[in-house]
Structures are given as structure tokens and as C-alpha cells.
Protein backbone atom coordinates (compact mmCIF):
# COMPACT_ATOMS: atom_id res chain seq x y z
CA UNK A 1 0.00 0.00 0.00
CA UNK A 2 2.11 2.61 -0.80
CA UNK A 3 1.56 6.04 0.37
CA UNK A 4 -0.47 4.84 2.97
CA UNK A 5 -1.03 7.22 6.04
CA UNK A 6 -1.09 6.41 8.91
CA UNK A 7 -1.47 8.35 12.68
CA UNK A 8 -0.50 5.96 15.18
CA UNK A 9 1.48 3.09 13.43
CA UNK A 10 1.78 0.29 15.05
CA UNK A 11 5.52 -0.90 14.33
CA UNK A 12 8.34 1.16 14.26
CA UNK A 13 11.13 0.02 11.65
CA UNK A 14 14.60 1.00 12.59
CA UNK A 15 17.12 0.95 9.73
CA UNK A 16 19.98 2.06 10.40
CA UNK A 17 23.24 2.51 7.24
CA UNK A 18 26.23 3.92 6.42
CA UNK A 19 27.61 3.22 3.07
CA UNK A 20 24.51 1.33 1.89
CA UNK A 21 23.57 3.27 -0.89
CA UNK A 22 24.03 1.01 -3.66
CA UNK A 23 21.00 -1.87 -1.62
CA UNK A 24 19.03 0.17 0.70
CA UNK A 25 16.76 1.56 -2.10
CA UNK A 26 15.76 -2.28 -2.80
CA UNK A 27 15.55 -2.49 1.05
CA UNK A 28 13.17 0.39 1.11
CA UNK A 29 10.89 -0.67 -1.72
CA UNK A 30 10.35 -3.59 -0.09
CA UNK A 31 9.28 -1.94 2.90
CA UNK A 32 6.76 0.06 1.10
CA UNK A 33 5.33 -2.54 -0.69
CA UNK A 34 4.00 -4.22 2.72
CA UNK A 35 0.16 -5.50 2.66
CA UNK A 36 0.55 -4.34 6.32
CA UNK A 37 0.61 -0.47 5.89
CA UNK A 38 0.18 0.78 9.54
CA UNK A 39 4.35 1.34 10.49
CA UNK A 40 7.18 3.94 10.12
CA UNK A 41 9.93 3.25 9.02
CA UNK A 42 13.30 5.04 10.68
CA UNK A 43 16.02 5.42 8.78
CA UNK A 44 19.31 6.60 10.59
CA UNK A 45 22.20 7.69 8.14
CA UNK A 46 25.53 7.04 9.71
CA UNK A 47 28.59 9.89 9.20
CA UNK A 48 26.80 12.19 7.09
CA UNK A 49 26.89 9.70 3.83
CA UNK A 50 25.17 11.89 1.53
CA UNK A 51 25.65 9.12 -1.24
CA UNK A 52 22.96 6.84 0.94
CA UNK A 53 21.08 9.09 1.80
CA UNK A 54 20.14 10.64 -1.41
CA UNK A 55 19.05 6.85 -2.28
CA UNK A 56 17.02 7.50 0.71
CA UNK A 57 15.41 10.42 -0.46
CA UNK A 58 12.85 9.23 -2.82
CA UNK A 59 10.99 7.60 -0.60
CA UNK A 60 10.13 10.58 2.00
CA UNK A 61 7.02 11.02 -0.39
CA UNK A 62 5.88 8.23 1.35
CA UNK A 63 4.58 10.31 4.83
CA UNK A 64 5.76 6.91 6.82
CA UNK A 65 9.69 7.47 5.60
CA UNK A 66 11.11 9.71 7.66
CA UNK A 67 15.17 10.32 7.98
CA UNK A 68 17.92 11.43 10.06
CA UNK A 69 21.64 12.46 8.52
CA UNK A 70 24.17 12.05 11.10
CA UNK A 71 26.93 14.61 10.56
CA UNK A 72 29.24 12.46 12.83
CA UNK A 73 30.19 8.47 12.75
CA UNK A 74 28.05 7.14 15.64
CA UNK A 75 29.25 3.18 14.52
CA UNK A 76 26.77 0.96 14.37
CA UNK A 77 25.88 0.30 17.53
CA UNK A 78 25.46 4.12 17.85
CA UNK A 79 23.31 4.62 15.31
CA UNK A 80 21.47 1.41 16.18
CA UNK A 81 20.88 3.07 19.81
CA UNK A 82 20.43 6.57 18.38
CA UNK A 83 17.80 4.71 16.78
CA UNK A 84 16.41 2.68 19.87
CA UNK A 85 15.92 6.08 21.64
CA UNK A 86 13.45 7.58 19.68
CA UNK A 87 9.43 7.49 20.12
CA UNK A 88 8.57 3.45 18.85
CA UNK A 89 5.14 1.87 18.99
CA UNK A 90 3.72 -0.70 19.61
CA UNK A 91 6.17 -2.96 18.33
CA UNK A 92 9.97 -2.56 16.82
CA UNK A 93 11.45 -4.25 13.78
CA UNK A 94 14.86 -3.93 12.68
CA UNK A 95 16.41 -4.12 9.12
CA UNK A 96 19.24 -4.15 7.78
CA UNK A 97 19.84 -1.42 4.78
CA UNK A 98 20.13 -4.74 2.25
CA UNK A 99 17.46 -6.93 4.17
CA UNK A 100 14.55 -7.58 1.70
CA UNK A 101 11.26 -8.46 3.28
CA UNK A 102 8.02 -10.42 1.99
CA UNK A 103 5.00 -8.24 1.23
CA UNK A 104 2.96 -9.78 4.46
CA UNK A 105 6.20 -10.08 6.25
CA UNK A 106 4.26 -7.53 8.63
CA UNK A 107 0.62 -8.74 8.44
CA UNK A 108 1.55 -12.26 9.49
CA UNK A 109 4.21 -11.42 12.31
CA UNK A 110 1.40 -9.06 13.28
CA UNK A 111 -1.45 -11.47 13.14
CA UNK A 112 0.57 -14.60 15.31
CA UNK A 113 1.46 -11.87 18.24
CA UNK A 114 -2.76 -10.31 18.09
CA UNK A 115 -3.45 -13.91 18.71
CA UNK A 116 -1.22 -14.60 20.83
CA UNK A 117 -0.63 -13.04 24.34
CA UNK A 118 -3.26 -10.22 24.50
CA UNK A 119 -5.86 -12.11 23.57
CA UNK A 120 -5.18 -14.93 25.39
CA UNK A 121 -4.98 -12.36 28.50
CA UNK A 122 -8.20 -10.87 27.38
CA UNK A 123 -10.01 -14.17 27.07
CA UNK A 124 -8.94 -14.65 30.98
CA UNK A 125 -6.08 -16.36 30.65
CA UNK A 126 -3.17 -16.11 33.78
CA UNK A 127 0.63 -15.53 33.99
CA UNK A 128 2.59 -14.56 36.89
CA UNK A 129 4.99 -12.28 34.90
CA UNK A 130 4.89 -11.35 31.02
CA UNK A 131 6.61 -9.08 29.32
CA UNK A 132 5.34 -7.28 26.09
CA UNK A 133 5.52 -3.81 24.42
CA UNK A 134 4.12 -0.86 27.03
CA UNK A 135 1.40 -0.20 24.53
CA UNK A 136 -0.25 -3.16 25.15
CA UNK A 137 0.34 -3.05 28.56
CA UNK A 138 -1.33 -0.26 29.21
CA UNK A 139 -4.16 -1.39 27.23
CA UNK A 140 -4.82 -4.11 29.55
CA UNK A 141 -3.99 -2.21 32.54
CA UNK A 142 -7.04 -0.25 31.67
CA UNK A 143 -9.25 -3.46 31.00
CA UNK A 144 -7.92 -3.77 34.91
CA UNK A 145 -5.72 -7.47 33.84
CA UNK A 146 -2.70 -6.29 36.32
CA UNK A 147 -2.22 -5.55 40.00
CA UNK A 148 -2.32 -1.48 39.98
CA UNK A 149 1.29 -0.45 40.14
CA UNK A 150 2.04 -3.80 38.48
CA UNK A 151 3.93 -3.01 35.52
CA UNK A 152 7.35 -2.15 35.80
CA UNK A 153 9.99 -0.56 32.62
CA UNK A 154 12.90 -2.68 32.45
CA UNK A 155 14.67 -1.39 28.99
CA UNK A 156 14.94 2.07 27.77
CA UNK A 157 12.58 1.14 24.70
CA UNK A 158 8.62 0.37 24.96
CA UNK A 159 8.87 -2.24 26.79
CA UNK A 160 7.33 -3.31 29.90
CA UNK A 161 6.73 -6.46 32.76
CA UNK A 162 3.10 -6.88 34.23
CA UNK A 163 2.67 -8.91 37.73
CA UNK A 164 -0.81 -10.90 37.44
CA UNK A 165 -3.18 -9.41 40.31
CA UNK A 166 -2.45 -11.26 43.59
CA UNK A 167 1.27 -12.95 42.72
CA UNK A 168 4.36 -11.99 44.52
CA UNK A 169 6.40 -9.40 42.52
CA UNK A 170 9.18 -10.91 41.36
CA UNK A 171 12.97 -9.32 41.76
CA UNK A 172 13.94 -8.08 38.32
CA UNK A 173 17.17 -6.14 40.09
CA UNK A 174 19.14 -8.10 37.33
CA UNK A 175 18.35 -10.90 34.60
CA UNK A 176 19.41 -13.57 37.24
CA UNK A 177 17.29 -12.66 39.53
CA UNK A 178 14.61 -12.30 36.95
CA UNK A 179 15.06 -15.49 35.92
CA UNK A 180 14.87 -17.38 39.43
């Protein structure tokens, strides 16, 4: 669907490149070309490379292509966390700037993960501790699923961990300890 607008998308692509200019336009097609049209995509040019991102540039028209020129090498794992910082949805997908992607690569992750957990929490379903994306967990905070107070940030992106209503918090004061 390309073109497609969208207000509040539900992923957030992160691509992040430097020196990519000769595959990320292929990337980037493919991206548009999605059945699944409710994302952004990020794209986060490394070093100011002017080359890539002027293969970039053609598909701003597209009001879900939006990009950033770094004027100074950030590295990968710079740009990757310049990248994790910003505002994401619902859920985050990474690419690489010469990853190609199937046309319902979106619709069918999508459709496996609405099945999956929120539903099943919906339909009454119990867990002591689950982690998902803090959109969804403040949508079932609100449908009253989790002990008030019971969710609790533990990464710097949308993520979140929800304590079922009546279990014993659990120490998340490092992975260890989460994972005892």
C-alpha cells in the first residue's frame, strides 16, 4: 500500500546505514510494498553519507519514511541506539539497509502476536509475569488485567513487565534474579 497514512502506526522500523547506498533503495521498496501499511519506518544515516542518503530520499514522499543524517560516525551500535531512543510503537522491527522483506512479512508477524498473548490475556487467561511492548500493557492495565502499580519498565525502549493481580512481585534487580 504505498503512500499509505497512517497516525498511530503500530511498528516502528529502525534501519539504520552507512555506506549502503548502492542496496538500501531495494531495502526500502520492499518496505513500502508491505500489505501491512500501519508502520514507520526510521532510517538513521551514519557519518553524514550523503551518497545513501540521497538513495534514501525518494521515498520521503511516502509520509511513513522519515530520515535522520548524522553529521558524525556514531558506529553501528550508535546509530542502532540513536535509533532505539526515539518514540517506537507498539512494536519494533529492525532491518538491515540490504534486508529484503516479503509483502505480508508484517501482516503475518502481526497477526501470530494479536493472537497470541493479549488475547489470550483478554479471554482470561493467567501468567505470573509477562513481558510485552508498554502499549499493550497499558491497554490491559485499563481493562484492569494487572495488579495497579504492576507493571514495571525494564529497557529504555517500549517495553514493559506486568505482575498478574495477587502474585508476589518478582525481583527483576538483574536478569538472574529475573530469571529465578
Amino acid at each position: 500500500m504505498s503512500g499509505a497514512t497512517v497516525s498511530t502506526p503500530r511498528i516502528t522500523v529502525a534501519l539504520p546505514v552507512y555506506k549502503g547506498a548502492d542496496l538500501v533503495g531495494k531495502a526500502l521498496d520492499c518496505l513500502q510494498r508491505q500489505t501491512f501499511s500501519d508502520f514507520e519506518v526510521l532510517i538513521s544515516v551514519d557519518g553524514g553519507d550523503e551518497e545513501t542518503a540521497a538513495a534514501c530520499r525518494p521515498f520521503l514522499t511516502d509520509p511513513r519514511f522519515r530520515i535522520h543524517v548524522h553529521s558524525e560516525r556514531l558506529d553501528w551500535i550508535g546509530n542502532f541506539n540513536w535509533l532505539l531512543q526515539r518514540d517506537l510503537k507498539e512494536f519494533f522491527c529492525y532491518r538491515q539497509h540490504d534486508d529484503t522483506t516479503a509483502p505480508d512479512f508484517f501482516e503475518v508477524l502481526l497477526e501470530a502476536a494479536d493472537r497470541d498473548i493479549r488475547k489470550r490475556i483478554l479471554e482470561g487467561e493467567t501468567a505470573d509475569v509477562i513481558i510485552l511492548s508498554r502499549p499493550v500493557m497499558d491497554e490491559l492495565q485499563k481493562q484492569d488485567k494487572f495488579a495497579a502499580g504492576g507493571i514495571v519498565n525494564v529497557a529504555g525502549t517500549p517495553v514493559a513487565l506486568a505482575v498478574r493481580k495477587g502474585a508476589t512481585r518478582p525481583d527483576i534487580s538483574t536478569a538472574d534474579a529475573l530469571k529465578n
